[in-house]
C-alpha atoms as a PDB file:
ATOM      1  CA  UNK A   1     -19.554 -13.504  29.366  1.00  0.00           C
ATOM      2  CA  UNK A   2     -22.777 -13.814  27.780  1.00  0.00           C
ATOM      3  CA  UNK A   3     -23.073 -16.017  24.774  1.00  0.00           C
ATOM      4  CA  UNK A   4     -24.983 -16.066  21.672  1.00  0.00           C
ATOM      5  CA  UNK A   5     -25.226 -18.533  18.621  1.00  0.00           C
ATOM      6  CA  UNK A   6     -24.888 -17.188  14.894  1.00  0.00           C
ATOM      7  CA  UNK A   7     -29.282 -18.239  14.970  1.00  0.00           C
ATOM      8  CA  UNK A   8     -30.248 -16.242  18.003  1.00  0.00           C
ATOM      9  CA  UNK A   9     -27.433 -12.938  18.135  1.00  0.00           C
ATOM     10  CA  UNK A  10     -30.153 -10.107  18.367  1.00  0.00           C
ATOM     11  CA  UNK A  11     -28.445  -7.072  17.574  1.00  0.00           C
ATOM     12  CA  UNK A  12     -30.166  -4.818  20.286  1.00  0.00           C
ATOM     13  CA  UNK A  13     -29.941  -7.132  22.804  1.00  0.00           C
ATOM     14  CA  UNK A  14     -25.801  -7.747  22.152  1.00  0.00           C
ATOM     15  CA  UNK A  15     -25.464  -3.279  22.335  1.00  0.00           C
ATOM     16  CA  UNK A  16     -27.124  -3.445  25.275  1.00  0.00           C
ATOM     17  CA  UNK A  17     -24.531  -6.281  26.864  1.00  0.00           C
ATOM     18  CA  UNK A  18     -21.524  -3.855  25.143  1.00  0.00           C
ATOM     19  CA  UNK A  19     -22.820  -0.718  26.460  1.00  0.00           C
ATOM     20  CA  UNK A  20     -24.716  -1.329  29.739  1.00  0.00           C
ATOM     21  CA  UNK A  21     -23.631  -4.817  30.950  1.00  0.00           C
ATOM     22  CA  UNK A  22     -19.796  -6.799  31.210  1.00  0.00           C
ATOM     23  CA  UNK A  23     -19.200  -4.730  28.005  1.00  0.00           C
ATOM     24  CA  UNK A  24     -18.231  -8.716  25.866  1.00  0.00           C
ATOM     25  CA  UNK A  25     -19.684 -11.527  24.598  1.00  0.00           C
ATOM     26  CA  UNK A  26     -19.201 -14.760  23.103  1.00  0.00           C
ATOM     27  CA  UNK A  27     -20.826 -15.794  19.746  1.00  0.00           C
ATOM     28  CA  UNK A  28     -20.585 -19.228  18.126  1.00  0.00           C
ATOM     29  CA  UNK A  29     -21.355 -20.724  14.696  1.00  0.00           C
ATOM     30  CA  UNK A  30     -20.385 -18.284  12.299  1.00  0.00           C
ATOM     31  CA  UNK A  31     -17.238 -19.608  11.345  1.00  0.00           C
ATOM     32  CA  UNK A  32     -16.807 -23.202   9.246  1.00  0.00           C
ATOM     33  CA  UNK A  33     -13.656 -25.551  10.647  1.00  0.00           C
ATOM     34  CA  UNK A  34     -12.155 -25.298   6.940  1.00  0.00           C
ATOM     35  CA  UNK A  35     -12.356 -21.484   7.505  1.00  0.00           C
ATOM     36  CA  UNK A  36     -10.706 -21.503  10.449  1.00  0.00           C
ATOM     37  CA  UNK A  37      -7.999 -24.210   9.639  1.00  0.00           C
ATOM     38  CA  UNK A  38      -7.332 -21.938   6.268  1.00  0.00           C
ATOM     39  CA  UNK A  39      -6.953 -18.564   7.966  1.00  0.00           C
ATOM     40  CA  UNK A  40      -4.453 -20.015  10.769  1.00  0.00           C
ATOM     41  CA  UNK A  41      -2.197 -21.743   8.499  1.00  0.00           C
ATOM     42  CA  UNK A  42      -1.713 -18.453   6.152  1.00  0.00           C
ATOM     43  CA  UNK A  43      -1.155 -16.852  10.065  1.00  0.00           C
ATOM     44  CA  UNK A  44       1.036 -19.509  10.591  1.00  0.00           C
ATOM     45  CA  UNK A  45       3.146 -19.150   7.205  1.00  0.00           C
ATOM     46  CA  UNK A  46       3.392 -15.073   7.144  1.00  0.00           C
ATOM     47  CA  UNK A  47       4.197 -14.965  10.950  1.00  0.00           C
ATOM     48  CA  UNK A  48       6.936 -17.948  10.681  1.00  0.00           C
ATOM     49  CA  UNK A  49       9.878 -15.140   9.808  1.00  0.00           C
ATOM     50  CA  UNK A  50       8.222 -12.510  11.352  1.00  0.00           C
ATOM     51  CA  UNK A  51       9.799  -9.315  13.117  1.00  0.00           C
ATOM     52  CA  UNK A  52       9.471  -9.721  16.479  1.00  0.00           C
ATOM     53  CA  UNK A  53       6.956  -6.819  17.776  1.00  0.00           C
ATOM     54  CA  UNK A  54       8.462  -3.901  18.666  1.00  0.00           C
ATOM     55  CA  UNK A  55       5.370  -2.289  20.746  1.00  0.00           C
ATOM     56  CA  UNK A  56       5.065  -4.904  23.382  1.00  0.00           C
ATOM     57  CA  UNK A  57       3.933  -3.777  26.402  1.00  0.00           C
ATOM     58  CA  UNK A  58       5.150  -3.587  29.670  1.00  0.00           C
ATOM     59  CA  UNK A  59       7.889  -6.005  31.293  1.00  0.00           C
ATOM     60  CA  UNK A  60       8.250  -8.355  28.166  1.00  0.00           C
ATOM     61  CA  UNK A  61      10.349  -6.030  26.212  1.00  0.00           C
ATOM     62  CA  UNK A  62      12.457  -5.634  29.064  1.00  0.00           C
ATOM     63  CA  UNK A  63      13.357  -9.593  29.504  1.00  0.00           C
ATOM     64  CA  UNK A  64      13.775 -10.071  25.910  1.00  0.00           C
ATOM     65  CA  UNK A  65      10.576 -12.426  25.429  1.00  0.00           C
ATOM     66  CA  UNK A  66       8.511 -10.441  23.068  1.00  0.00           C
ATOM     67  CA  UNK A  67       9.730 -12.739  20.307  1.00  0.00           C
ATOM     68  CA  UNK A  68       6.823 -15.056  21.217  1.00  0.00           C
ATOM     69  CA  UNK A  69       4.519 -12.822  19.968  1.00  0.00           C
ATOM     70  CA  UNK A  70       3.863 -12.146  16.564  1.00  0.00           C
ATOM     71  CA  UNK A  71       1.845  -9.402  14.388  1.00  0.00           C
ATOM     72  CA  UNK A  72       0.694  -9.995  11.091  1.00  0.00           C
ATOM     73  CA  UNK A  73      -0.901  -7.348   9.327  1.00  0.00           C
ATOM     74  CA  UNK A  74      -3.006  -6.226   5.451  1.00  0.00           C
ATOM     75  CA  UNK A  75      -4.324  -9.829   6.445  1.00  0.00           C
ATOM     76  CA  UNK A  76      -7.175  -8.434   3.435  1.00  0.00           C
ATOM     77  CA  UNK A  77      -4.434  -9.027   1.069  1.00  0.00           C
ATOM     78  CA  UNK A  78      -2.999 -12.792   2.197  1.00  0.00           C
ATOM     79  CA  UNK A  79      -6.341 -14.587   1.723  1.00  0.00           C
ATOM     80  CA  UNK A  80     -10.227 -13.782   0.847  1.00  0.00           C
ATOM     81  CA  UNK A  81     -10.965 -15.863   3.770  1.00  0.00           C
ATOM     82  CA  UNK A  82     -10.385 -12.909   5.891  1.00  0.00           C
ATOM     83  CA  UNK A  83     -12.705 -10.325   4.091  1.00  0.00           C
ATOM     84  CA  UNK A  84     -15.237 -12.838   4.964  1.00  0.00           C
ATOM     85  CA  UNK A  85     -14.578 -12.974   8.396  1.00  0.00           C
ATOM     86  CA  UNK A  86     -14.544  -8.929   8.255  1.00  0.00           C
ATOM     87  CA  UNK A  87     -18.090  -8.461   6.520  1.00  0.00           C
ATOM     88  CA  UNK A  88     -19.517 -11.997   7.969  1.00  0.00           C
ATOM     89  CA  UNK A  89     -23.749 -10.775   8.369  1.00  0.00           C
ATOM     90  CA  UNK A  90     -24.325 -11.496  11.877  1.00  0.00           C
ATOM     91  CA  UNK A  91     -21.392  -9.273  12.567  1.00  0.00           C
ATOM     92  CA  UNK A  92     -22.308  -6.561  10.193  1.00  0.00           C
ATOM     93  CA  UNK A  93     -26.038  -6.511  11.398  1.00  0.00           C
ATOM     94  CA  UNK A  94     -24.392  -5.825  14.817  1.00  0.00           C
ATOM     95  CA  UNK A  95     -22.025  -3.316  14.661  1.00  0.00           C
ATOM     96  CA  UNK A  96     -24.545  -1.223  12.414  1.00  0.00           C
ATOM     97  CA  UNK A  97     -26.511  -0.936  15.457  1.00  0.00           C
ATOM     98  CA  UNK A  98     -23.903  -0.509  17.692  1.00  0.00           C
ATOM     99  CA  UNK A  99     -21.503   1.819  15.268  1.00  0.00           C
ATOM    100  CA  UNK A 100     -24.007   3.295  13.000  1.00  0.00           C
ATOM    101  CA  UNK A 101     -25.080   1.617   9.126  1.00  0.00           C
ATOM    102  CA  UNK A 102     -21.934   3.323   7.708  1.00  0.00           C
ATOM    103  CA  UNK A 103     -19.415   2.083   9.943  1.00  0.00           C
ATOM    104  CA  UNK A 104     -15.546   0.903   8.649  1.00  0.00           C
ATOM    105  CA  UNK A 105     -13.018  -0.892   9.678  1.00  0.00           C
ATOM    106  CA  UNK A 106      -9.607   0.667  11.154  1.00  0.00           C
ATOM    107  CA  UNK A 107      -7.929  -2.272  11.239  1.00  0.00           C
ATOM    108  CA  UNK A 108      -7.731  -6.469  10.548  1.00  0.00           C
ATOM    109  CA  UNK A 109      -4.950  -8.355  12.127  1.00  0.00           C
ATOM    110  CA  UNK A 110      -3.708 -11.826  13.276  1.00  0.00           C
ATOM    111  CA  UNK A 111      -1.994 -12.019  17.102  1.00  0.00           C
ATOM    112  CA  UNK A 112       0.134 -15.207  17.297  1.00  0.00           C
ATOM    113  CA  UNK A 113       1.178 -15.619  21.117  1.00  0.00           C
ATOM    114  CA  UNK A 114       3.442 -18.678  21.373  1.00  0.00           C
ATOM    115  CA  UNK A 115       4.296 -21.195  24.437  1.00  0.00           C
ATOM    116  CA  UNK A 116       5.926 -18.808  26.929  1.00  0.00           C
ATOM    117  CA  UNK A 117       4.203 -15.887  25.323  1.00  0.00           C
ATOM    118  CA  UNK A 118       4.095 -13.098  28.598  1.00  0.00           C
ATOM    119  CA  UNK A 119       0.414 -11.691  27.921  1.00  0.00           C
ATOM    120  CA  UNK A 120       0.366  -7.791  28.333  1.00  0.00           C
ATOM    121  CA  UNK A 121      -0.626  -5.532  30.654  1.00  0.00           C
ATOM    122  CA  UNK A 122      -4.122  -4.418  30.943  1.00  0.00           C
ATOM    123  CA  UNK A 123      -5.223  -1.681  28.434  1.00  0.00           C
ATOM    124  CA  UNK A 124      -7.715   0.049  26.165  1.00  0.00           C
ATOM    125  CA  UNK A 125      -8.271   0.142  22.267  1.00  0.00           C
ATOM    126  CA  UNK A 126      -7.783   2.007  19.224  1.00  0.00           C
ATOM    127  CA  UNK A 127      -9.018   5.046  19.391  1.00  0.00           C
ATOM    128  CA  UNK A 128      -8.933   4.802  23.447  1.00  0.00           C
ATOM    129  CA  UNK A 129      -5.522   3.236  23.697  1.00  0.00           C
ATOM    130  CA  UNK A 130      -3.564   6.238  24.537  1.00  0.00           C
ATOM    131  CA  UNK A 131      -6.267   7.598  27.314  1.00  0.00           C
ATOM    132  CA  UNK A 132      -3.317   8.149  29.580  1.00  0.00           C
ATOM    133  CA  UNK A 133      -2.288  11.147  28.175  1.00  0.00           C
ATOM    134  CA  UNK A 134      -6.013  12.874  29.071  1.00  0.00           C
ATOM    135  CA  UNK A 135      -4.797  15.987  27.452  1.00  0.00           C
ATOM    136  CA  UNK A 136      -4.813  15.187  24.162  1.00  0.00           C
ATOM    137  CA  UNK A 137      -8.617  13.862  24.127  1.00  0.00           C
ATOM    138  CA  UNK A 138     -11.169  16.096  24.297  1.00  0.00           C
ATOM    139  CA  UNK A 139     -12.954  17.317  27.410  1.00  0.00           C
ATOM    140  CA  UNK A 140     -15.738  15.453  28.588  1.00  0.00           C
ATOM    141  CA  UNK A 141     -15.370  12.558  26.150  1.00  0.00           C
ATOM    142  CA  UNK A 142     -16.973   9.461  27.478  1.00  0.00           C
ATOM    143  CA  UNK A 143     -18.300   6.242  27.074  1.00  0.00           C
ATOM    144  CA  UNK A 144     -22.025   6.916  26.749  1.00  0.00           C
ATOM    145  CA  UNK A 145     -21.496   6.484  22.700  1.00  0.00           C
ATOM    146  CA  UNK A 146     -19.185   3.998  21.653  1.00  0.00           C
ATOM    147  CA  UNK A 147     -15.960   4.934  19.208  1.00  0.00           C
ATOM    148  CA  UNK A 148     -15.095   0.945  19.072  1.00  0.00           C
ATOM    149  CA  UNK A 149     -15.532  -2.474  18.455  1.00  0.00           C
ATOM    150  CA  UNK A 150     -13.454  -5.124  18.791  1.00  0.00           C
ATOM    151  CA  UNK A 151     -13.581  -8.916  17.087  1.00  0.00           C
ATOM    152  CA  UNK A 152     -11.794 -11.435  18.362  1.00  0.00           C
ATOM    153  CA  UNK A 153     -11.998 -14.352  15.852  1.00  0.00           C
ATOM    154  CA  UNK A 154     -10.257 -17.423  17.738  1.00  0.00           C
ATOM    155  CA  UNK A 155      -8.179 -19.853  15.826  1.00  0.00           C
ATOM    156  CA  UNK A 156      -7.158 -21.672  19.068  1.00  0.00           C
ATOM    157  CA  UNK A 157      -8.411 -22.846  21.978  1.00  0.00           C
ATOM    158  CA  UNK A 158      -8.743 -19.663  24.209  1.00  0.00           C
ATOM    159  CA  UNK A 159      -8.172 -21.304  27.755  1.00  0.00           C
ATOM    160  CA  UNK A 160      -6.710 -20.066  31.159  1.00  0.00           C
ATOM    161  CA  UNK A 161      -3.381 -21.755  30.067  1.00  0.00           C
ATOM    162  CA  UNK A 162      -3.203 -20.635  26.822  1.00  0.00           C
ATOM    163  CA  UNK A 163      -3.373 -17.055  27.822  1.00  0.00           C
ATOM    164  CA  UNK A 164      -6.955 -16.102  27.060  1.00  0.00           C
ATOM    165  CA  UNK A 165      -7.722 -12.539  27.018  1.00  0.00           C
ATOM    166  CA  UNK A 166      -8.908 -11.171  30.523  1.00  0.00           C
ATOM    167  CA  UNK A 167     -11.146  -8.702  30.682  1.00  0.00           C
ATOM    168  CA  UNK A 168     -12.973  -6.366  33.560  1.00  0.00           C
ATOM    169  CA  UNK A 169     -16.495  -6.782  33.499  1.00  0.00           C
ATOM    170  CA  UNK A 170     -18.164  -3.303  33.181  1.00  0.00           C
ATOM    171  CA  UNK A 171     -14.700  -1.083  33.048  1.00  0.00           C
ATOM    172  CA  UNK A 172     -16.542   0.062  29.243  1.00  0.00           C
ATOM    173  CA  UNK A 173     -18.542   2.277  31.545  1.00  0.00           C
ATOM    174  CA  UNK A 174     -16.069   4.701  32.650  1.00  0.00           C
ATOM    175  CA  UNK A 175     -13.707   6.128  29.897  1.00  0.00           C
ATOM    176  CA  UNK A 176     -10.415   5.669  31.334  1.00  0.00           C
ATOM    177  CA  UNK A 177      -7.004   3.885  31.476  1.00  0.00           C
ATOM    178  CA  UNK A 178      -6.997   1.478  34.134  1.00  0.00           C
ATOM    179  CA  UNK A 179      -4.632   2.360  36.879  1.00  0.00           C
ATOM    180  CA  UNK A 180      -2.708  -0.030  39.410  1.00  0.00           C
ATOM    181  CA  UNK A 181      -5.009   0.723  42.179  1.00  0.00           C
ATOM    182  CA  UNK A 182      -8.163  -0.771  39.991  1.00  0.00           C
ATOM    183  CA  UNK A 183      -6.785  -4.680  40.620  1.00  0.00           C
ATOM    184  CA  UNK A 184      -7.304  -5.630  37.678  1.00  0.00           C
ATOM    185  CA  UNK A 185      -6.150  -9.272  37.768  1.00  0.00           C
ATOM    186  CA  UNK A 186      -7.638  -9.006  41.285  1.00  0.00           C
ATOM    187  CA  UNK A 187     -11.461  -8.656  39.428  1.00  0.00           C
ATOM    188  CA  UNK A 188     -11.059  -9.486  35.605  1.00  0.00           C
ATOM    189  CA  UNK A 189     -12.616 -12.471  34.406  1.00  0.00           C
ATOM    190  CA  UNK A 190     -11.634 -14.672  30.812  1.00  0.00           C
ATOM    191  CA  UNK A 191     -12.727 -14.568  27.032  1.00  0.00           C
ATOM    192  CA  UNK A 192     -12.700 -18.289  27.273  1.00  0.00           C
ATOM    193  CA  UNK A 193     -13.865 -20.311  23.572  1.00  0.00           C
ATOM    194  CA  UNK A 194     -13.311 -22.210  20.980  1.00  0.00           C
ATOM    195  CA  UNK A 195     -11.341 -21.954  17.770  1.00  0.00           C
ATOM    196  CA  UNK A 196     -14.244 -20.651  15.644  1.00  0.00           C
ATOM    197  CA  UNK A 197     -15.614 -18.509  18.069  1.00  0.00           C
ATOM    198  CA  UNK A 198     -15.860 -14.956  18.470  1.00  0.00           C
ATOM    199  CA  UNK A 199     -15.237 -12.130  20.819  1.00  0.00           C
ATOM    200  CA  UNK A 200     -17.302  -9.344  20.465  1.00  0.00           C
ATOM    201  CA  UNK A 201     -16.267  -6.402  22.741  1.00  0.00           C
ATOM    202  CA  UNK A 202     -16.250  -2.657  23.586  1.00  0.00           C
ATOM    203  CA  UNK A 203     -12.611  -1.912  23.412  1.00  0.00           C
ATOM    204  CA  UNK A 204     -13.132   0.516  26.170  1.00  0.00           C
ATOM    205  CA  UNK A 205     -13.436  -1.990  28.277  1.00  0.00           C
ATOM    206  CA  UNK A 206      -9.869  -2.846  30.063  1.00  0.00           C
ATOM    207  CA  UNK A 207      -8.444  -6.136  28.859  1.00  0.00           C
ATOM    208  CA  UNK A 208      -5.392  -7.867  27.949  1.00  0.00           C
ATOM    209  CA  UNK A 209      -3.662 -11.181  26.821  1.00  0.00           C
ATOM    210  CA  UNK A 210      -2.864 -13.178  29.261  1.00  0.00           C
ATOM    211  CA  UNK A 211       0.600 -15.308  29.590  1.00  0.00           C
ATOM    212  CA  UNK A 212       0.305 -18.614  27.295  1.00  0.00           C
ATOM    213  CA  UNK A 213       1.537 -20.982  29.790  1.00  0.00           C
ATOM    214  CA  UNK A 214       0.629 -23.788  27.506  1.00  0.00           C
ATOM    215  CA  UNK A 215       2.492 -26.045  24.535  1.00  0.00           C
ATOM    216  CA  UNK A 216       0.324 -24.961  22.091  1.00  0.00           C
ATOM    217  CA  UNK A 217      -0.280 -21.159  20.414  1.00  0.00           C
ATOM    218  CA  UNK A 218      -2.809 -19.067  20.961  1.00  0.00           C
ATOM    219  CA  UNK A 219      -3.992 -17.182  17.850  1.00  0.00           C
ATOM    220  CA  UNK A 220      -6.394 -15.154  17.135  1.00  0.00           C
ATOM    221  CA  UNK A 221      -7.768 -12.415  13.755  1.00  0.00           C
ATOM    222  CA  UNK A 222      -8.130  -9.156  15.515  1.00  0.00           C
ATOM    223  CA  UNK A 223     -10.371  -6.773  13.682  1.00  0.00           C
ATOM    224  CA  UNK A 224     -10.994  -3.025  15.041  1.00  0.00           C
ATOM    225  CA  UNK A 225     -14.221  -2.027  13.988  1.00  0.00           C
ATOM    226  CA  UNK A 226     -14.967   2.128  13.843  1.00  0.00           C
ATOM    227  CA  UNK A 227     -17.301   4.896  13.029  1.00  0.00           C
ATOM    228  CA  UNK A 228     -17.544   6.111   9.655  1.00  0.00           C
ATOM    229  CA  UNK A 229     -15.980   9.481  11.147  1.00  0.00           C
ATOM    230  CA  UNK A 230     -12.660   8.345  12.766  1.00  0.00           C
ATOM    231  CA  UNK A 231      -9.232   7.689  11.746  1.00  0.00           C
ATOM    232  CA  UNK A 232      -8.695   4.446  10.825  1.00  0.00           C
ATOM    233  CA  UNK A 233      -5.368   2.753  12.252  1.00  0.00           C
ATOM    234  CA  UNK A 234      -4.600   0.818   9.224  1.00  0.00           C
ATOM    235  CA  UNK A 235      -4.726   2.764   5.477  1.00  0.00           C
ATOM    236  CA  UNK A 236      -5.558  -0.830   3.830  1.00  0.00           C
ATOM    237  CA  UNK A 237      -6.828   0.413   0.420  1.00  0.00           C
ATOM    238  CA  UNK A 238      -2.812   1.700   0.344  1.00  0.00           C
ATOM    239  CA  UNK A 239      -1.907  -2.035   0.802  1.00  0.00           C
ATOM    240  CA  UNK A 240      -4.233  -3.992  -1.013  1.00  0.00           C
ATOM    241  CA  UNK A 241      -3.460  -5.496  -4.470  1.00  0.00           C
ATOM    242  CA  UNK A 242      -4.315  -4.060  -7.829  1.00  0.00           C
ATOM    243  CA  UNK A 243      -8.220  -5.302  -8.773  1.00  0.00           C
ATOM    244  CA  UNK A 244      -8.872  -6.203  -4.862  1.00  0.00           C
ATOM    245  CA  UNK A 245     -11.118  -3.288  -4.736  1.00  0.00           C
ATOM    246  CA  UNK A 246     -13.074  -3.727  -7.947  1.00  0.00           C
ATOM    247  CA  UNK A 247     -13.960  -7.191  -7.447  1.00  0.00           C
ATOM    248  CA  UNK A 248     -14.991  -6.110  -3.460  1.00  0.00           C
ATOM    249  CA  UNK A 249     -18.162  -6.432  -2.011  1.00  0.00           C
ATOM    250  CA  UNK A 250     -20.665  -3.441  -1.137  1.00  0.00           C
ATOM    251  CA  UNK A 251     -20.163  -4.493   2.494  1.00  0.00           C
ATOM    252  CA  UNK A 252     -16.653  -4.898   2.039  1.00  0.00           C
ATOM    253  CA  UNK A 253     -15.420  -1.294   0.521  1.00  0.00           C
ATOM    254  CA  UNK A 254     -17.934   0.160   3.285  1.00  0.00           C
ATOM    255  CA  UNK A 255     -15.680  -1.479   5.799  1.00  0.00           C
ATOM    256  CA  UNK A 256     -12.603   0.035   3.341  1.00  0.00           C
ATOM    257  CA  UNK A 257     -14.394   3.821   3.927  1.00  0.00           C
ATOM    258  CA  UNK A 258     -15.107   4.206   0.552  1.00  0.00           C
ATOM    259  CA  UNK A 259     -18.569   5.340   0.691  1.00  0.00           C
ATOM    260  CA  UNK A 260     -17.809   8.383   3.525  1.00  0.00           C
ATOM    261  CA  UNK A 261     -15.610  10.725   0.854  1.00  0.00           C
ATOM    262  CA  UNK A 262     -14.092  13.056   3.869  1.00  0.00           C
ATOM    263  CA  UNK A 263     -11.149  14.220   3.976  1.00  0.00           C
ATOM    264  CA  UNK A 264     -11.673  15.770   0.521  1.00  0.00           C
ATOM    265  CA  UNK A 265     -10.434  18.793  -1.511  1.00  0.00           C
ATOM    266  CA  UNK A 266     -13.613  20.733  -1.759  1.00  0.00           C
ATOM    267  CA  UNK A 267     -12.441  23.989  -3.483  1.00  0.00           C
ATOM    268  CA  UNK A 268     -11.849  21.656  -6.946  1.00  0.00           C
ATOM    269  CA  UNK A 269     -14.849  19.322  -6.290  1.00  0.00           C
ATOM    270  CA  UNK A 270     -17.666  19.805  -8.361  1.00  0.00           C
ATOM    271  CA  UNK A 271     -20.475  22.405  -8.705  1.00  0.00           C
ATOM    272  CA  UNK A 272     -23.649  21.443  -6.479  1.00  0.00           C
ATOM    273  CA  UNK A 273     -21.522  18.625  -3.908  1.00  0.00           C
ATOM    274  CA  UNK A 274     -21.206  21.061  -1.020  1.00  0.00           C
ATOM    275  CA  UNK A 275     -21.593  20.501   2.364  1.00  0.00           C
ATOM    276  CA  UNK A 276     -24.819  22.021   4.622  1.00  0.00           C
ATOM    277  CA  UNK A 277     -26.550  25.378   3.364  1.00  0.00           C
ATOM    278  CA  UNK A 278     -26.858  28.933   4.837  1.00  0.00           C
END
């Protein structure tokens, strides 16, 4: 996985390693420790009581370990340290080349995988993550334009024993769910970094967490990036607090999708805003 530091992370050069190359990298400096040590101990506090996660995949749920990983979500509400990380500038003057200027977010999240955490099986992301059932996707949608972007902000060590995320180099390429018969663990290689660091992927590209085999945890502030045209997973201005959106940054109610206006009632909007001309 190619890396690049918060002085050198040329936007063009970063699509091209997303679209055309392993499909990930690694960026470093953007993040202060304090930062860091602030957003995993409001993780820490919100996730102590949490549900256990009823959507994990694959064997976990089965043998009754999912309880060792934990969800928690609106983290835009629980501390203005994380609509920082969400608009931070070298990730902004990214995705605009990679999503479009106008892109939003669909979704900001902390995954807390604890000692004995299983991992997951290997999958794609919001929007791709249900490209098993091929039916209900259009025909002919591909890769060539990307609906995704995914930001891994680590507040642990990522290591092979704490369960970093693997990944298959290149898999971005072909729109698809990976299937038994790819190998995945056979080819994939590791989002290995520091707390601080950031993974910056195409979430087309297969991936997963990886059993924490470790003592320690393995967290991490997962934020879904998206064009300005598609349904975001999360509907944070719903959950955020009273004022949150008034005091909000341009960047940061772009992320919220409050400059795109669509879906809108258009038979009571007003004279003159209508959309295209015949």
């Amino acid at each position: 996985m190619r890396q690049f530091t918060a002085q050198n992370a040329d936007p063009a050069e970063i699509v091209d390693e997303l679209l055309n190359g392993k499909g990930a990298v690694r960026l470093t400096g953007l993040f202060s420790d304090a930062a860091i040590k602030e957003a995993r101990e409001i993780i820490h506090a919100y996730s102590a009581e949490a549900d256990k996660v009823a959507h994990f995949q694959g064997k976990a749920a089965e043998e009754g370990t999912f309880h060792l990983q934990r969800r928690v979500w609106n983290l835009l509400a629980k501390g203005s340290v994380f609509s920082d990380m969400a608009a931070h500038p070298v990730l902004m003057n990214i995705l605009r080349k990679f999503l479009g200027t106008e892109f939003i977010m669909g979704s900001i999240a902390a995954n807390r995988i604890m000692p004995g955490g299983p991992g997951q099986e290997p999958h794609v992301d919001y929007p791709y993550w249900d490209m098993y059932k091929q039916e209900t996707h259009p025909i002919g949608l591909n890769s060539s334009f990307p609906m995704n972007a995914q930001v891994s902000i680590l507040l642990d060590p990522f290591t092979m024993e704490t369960g970093a995320t693997a990944y298959m180099p290149g898999s971005q390429k072909e729109l698809r769910y990976p299937a038994e018969a790819d190998n995945f663990y056979d080819h994939c290689e590791r989002m290995l970094g520091d707390p601080g660091d950031v993974a910056l992927f195409y979430g087309a590209a297969w991936h997963c967490a990886m059993p924490n085999t470790s003592q320690i945890d393995r967290s991490a502030v997962l934020i879904n990036y998206l064009p300005k045209w598609v349904k975001p997973l999360e509907d944070m201005p719903a959950a955020l607090p009273d004022g949150f959106i008034d005091a909000a940054s341009d960047d940061l109610k772009q992320l919220l999708g409050l400059n795109y206006p669509y879906p809108e009632v258009l038979d009571t909007a007003q004279a003159g805003n209508t959309i295209g001309r015949t």
